[in-house]
Protein backbone atom coordinates (compact mmCIF):
# COMPACT_ATOMS: atom_id res chain seq x y z
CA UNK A 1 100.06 115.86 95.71
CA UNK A 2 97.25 113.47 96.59
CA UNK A 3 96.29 110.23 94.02
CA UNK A 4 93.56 108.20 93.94
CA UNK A 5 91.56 106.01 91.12
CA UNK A 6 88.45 104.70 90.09
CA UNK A 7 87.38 101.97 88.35
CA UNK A 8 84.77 102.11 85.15
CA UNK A 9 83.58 99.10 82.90
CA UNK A 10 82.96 100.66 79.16
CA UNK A 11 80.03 98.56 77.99
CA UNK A 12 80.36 98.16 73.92
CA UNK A 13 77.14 99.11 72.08
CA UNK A 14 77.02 95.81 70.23
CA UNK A 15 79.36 92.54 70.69
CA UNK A 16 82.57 93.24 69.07
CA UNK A 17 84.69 90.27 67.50
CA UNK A 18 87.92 88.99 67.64
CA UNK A 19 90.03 86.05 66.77
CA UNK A 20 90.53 86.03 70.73
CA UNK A 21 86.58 86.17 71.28
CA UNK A 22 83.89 88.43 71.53
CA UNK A 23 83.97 91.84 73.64
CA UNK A 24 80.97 92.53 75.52
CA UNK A 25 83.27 95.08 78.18
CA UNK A 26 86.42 96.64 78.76
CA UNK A 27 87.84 97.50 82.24
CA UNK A 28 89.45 101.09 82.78
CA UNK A 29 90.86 102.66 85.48
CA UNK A 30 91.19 106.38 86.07
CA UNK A 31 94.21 108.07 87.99
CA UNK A 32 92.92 111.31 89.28
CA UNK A 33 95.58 113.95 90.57
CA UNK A 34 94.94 116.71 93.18
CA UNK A 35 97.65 119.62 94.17
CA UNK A 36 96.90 122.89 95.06
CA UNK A 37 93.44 123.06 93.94
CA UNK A 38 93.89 121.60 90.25
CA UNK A 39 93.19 118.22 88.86
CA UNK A 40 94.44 115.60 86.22
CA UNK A 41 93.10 112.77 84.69
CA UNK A 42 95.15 109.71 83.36
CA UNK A 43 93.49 106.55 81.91
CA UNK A 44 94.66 102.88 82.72
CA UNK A 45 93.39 100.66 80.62
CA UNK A 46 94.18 96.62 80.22
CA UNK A 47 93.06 94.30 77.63
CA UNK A 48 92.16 90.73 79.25
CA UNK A 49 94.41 88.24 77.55
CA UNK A 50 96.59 90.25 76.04
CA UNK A 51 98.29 92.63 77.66
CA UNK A 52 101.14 92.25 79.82
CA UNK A 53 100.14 93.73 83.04
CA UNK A 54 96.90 91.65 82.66
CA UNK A 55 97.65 90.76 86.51
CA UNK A 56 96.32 89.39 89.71
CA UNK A 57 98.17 92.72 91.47
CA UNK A 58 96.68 95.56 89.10
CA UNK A 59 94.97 97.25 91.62
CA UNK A 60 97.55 96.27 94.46
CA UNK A 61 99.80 98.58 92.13
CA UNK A 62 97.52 101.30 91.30
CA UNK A 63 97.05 101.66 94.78
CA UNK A 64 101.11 101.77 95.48
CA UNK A 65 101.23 103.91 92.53
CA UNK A 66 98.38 106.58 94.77
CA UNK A 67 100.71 105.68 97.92
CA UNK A 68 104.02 107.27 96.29
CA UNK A 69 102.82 109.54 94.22
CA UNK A 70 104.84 112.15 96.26
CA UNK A 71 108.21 109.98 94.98
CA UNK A 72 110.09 111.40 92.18
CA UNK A 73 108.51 110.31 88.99
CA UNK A 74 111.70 108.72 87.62
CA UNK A 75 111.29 106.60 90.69
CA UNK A 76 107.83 105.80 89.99
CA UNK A 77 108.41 104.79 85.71
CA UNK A 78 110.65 102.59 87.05
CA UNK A 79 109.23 100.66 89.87
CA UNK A 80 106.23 100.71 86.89
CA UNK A 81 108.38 99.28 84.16
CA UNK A 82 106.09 95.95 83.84
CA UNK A 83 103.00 97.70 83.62
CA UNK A 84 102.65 99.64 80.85
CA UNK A 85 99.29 100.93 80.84
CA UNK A 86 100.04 102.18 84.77
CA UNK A 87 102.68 104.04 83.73
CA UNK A 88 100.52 105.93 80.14
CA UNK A 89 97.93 106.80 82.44
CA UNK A 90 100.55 108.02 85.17
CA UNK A 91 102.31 110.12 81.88
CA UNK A 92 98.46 111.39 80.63
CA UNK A 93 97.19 112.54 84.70
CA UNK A 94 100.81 114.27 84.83
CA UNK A 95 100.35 116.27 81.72
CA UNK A 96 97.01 116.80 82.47
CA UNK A 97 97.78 118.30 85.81
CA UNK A 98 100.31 120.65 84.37
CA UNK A 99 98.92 121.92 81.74
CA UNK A 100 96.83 125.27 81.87
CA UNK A 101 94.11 123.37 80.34
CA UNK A 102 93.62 119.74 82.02
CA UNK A 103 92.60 117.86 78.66
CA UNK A 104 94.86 120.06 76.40
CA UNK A 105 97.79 117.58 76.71
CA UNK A 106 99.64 118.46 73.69
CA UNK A 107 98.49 121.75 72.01
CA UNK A 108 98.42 122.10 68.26
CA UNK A 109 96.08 122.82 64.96
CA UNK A 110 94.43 119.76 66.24
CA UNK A 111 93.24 121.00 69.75
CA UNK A 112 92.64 124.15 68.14
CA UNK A 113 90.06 121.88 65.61
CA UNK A 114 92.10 123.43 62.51
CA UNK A 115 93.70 119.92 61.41
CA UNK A 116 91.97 116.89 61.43
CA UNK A 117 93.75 113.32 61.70
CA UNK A 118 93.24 110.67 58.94
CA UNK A 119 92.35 107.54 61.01
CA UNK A 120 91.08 104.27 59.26
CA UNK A 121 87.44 102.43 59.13
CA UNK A 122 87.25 99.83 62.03
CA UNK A 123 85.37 96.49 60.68
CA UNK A 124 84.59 93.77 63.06
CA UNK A 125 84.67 90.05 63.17
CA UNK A 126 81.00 88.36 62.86
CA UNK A 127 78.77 86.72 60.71
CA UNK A 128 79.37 87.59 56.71
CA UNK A 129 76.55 89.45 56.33
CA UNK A 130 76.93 91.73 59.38
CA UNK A 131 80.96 92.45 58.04
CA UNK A 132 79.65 93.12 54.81
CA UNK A 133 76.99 96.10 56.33
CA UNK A 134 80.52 97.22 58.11
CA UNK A 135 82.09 97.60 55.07
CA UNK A 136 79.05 99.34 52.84
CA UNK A 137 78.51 101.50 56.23
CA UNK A 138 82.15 102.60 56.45
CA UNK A 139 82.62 103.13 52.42
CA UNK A 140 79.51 105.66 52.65
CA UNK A 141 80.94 107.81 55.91
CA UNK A 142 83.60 108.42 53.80
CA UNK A 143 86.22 106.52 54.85
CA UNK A 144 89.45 105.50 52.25
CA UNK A 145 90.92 103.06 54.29
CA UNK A 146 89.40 100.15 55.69
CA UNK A 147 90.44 97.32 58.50
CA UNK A 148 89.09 94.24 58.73
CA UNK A 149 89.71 91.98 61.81
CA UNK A 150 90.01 88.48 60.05
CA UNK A 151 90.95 84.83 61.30
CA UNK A 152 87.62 84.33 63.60
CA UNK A 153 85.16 83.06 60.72
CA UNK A 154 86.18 80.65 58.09
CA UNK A 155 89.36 82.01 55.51
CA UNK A 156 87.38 81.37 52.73
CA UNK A 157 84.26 83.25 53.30
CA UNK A 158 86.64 86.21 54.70
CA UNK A 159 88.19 85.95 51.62
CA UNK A 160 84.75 86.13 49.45
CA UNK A 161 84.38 89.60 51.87
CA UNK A 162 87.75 91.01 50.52
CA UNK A 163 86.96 90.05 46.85
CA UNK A 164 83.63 91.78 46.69
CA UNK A 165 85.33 94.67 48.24
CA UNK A 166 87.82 95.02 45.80
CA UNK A 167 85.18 94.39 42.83
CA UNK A 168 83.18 97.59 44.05
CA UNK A 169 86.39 99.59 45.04
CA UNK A 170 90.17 99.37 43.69
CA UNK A 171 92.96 99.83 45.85
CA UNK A 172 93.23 103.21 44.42
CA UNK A 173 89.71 104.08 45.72
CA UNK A 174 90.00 101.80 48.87
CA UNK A 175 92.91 101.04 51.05
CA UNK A 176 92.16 97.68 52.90
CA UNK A 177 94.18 96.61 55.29
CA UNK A 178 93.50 93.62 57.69
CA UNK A 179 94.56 92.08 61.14
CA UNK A 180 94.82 88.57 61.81
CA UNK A 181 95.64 89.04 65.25
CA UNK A 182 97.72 85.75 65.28
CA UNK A 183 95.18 83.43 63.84
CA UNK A 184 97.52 81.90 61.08
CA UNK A 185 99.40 78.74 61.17
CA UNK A 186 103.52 79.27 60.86
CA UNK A 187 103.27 76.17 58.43
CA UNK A 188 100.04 77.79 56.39
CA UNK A 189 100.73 81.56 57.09
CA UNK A 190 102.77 82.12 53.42
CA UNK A 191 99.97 80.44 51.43
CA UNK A 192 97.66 82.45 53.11
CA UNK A 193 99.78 85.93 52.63
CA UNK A 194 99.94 84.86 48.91
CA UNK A 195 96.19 84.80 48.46
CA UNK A 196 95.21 87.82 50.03
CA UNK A 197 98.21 89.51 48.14
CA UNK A 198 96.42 89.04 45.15
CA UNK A 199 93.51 91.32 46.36
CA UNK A 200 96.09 94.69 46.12
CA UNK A 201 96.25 95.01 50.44
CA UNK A 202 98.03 97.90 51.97
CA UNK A 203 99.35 95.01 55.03
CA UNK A 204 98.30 92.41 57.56
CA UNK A 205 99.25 92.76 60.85
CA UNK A 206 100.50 89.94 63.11
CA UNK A 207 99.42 87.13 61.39
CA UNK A 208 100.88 84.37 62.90
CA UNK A 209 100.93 84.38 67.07
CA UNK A 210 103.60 86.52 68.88
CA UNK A 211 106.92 84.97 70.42
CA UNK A 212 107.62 82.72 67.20
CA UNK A 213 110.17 84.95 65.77
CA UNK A 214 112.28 83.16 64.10
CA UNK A 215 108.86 82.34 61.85
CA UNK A 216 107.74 85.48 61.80
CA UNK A 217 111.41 86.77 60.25
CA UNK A 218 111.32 84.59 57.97
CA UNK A 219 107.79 85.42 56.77
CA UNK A 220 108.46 89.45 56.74
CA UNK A 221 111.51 88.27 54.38
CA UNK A 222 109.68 86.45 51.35
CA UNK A 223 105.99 87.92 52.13
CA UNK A 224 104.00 89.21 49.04
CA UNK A 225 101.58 91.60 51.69
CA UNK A 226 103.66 93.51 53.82
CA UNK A 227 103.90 92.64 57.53
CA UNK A 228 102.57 94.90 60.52
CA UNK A 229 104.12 93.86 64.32
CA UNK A 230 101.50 94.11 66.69
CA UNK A 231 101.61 91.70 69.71
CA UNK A 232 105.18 91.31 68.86
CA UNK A 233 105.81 94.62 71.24
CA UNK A 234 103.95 93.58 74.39
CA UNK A 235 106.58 92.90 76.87
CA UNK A 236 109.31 93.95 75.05
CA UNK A 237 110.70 96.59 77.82
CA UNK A 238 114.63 97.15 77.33
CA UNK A 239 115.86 99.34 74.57
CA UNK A 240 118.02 96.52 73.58
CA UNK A 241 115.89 94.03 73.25
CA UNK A 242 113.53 96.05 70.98
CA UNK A 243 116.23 97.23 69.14
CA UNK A 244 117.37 93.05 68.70
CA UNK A 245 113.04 92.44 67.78
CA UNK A 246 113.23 95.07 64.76
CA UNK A 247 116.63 94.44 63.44
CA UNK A 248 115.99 90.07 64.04
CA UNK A 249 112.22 90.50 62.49
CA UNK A 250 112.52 93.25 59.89
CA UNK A 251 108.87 94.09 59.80
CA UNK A 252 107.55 96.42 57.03
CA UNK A 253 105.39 97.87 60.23
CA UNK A 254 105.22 98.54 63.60
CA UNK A 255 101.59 99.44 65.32
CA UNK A 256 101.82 101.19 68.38
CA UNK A 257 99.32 101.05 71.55
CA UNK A 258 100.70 103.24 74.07
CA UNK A 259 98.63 101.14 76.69
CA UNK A 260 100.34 98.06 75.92
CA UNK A 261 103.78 99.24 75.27
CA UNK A 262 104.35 101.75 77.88
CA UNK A 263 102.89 105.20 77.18
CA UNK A 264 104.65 108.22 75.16
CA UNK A 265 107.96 106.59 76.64
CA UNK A 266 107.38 103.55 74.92
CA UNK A 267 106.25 104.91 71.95
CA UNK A 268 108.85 107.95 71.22
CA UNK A 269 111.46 104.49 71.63
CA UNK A 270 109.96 102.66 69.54
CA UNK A 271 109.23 105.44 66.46
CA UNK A 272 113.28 105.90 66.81
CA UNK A 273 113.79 102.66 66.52
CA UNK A 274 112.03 102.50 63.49
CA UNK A 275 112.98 105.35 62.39
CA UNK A 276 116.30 104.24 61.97
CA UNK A 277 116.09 100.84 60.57
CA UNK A 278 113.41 101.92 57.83
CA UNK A 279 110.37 100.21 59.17
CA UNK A 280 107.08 102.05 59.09
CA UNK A 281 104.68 102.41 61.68
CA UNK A 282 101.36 104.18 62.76
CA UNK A 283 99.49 104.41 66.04
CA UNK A 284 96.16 102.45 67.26
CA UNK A 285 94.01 102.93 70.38
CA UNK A 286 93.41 100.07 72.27
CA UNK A 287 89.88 100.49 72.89
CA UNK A 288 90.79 103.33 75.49
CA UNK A 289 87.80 105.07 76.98
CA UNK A 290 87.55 109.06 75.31
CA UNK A 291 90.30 110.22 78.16
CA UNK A 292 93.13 108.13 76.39
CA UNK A 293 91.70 108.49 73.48
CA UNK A 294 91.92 112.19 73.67
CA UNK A 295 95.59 111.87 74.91
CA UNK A 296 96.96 109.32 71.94
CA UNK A 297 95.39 111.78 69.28
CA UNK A 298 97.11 114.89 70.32
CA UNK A 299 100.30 112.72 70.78
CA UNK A 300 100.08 111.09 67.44
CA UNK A 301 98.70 114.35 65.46
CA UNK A 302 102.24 115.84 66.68
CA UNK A 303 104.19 113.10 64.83
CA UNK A 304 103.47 114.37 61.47
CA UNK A 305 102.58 110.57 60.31
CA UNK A 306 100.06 111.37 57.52
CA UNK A 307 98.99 107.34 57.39
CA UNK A 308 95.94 106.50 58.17
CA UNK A 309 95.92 105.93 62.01
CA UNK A 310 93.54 103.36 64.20
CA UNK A 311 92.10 106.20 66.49
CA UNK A 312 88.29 105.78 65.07
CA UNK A 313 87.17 103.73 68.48
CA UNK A 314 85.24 106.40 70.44
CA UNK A 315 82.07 105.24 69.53
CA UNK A 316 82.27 101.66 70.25
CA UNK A 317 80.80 102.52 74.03
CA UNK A 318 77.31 103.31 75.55
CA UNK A 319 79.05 104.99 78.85
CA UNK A 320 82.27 106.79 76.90
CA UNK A 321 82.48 109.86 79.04
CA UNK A 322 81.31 112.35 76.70
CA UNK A 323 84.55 114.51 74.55
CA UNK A 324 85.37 117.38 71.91
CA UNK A 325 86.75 114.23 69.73
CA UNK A 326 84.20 114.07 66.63
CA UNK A 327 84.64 111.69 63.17
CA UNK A 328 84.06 113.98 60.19
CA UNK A 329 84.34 111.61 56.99
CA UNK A 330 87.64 109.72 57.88
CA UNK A 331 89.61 112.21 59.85
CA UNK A 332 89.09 112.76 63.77
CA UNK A 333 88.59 116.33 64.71
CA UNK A 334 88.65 118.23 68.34
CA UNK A 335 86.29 120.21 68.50
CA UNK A 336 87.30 123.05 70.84
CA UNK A 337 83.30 124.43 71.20
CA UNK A 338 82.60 120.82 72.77
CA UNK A 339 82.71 120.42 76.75
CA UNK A 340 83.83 117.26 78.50
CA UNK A 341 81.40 114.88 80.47
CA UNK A 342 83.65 114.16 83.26
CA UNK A 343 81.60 115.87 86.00
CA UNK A 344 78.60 113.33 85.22
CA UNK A 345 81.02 110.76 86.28
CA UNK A 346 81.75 109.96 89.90
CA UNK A 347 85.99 111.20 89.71
């Protein structure tokens, strides 16, 4: 077997906002596989800041990773452990290179484009006005349930947003759930959780910063808006130590990124985890090119988790390599009639 990657920078149609800044590009990698005349595709993909393997050595280890590839692959998750999104694209090129089809990872109603998934409305952080065309934009595609990314612009005028949301739309007509991405104070965060309560929202995820857990245990115990862990899972790697983060933390949710918490591996861990200490959970891209994209769907279609899922990112990129993936209303569809563009890309 011969291995070998290649680098891409997705450039984002318009700004995109965060409480961490403002996303003009994202850097992906590609792991392309070769053995006896077929070919699979794996996506790497890192977000700058926040994820773990966010390293000086990326590449020194995707080029390891191409130097062993002949090693057994038990071998290679290990030496891999601390890089996540190495390791989901290693899992995604593998599957892809066994399979009869290379981008029918895991088939089902869904690659046959029987079943659609139920995936939520992506709003971004910006200026009032531009949230507010998000919103109108998102309610008229169709979609039921709505995320807003909030902690960037001042709380109040987010909170004028959410209000004249929830005059035009109840929570029966509009599921609204939002992200805070850390931006809360421990010492402000319940005051906060209390207000938005009021407005009838599904959850907030992560809103005060990763690593304070003691905080963030004691928050998920008196909230009034349940509590999603996101950040919370990067770098969490042993079993027993994300057993010790659910059980210390007792979130209401878990959100899973397989690039930032190790793959299919890292999910199917931490969904039994959950599993059995009653804590939800649903599944989120990480702003994954159309190749990971493609492989998180089929995964999380599988699950049977009939929550709205974050998998609604495909447009957000003027150079996504072209896919069967399609948003029809609020559910993502493959669309088996639809070729891949990876040929007009230089794999």
């Amino acid at each position: 077997m011969k291995a070998r990657y290649q680098k891409l920078n997705l450039n984002f149609k318009r700004p995109s906002g965060t409480s961490r800044g403002v996303l003009t590009t994202k850097e992906t990698w590609y792991l392309i596989l070769e053995k006896e005349g077929k070919r699979g595709i794996g996506e790497c993909g890192i977000l700058r800041g926040l994820s773990i393997d966010d390293r000086p050595d990326y590449e020194q280890k995707l080029q390891w990773l191409c130097e062993h590839i002949h090693k057994n692959p038990a071998f290679l998750f290990t030496e891999l452990k601390e890089y996540p999104s190495i390791i989901f694209g290693l899992e995604m090129a593998l599957k892809s290179l066994e399979s009869e089809h290379p981008h029918i990872l895991f088939p089902s109603l869904f690659t046959e484009g029987k079943k659609g998934i139920p995936i939520n409305g992506l709003i971004w952080m910006g200026k009032k006005s531009f949230m507010k065309e998000q919103i109108q934009e998102k309610i008229k595609q169709g979609f039921s349930c709505i995320k807003l990314k909030i902690g960037a612009i001042d709380f109040e005028a987010e909170m004028e947003l959410l209000r004249y949301t929830r005059k035009e739309f109840s929570a029966n007509d509009i599921e609204l759930r939002v992200d805070a991405n850390g931006a809360f104070l421990p010492e402000e965060a319940l005051e906060k959780l209390q207000r938005l309560s009021e407005l009838n929202l599904h959850s907030i995820e992560q809103p005060i910063r990763q690593g304070q857990l003691q905080e963030m245990a004691r928050l998920c115990e008196v909230t009034p808006l349940p509590i999603a862990l996101d950040e919370e899972l990067i770098g969490v790697f042993n079993t027993s130590d994300k057993e010790k983060l659910i059980q210390d933390i007792n979130p209401q949710y878990i959100i899973l990124k397989p690039s930032l918490i190790g793959g299919f591996q890292g999910m199917d861990e931490w969904i039994s985890l959950a599993n059995q200490n009653d804590t939800h959970w649903w599944i989120t891209s990480a702003l994954e090119s159309n190749v990971g994209l493609n492989a998180i769907a089929q995964y999380t279609f599988l699950q049977g988790n009939t929550m709205p899922q974050g998998l609604g990112t495909g447009g957000l990129f003027t150079n996504n390599i072209e896919s069967p993936l399609e948003v029809k209303g609020e559910n993502l569809f493959y669309n088996p009639m639809q070729f891949w563009g990876i040929n007009k890309h230089p794999f």
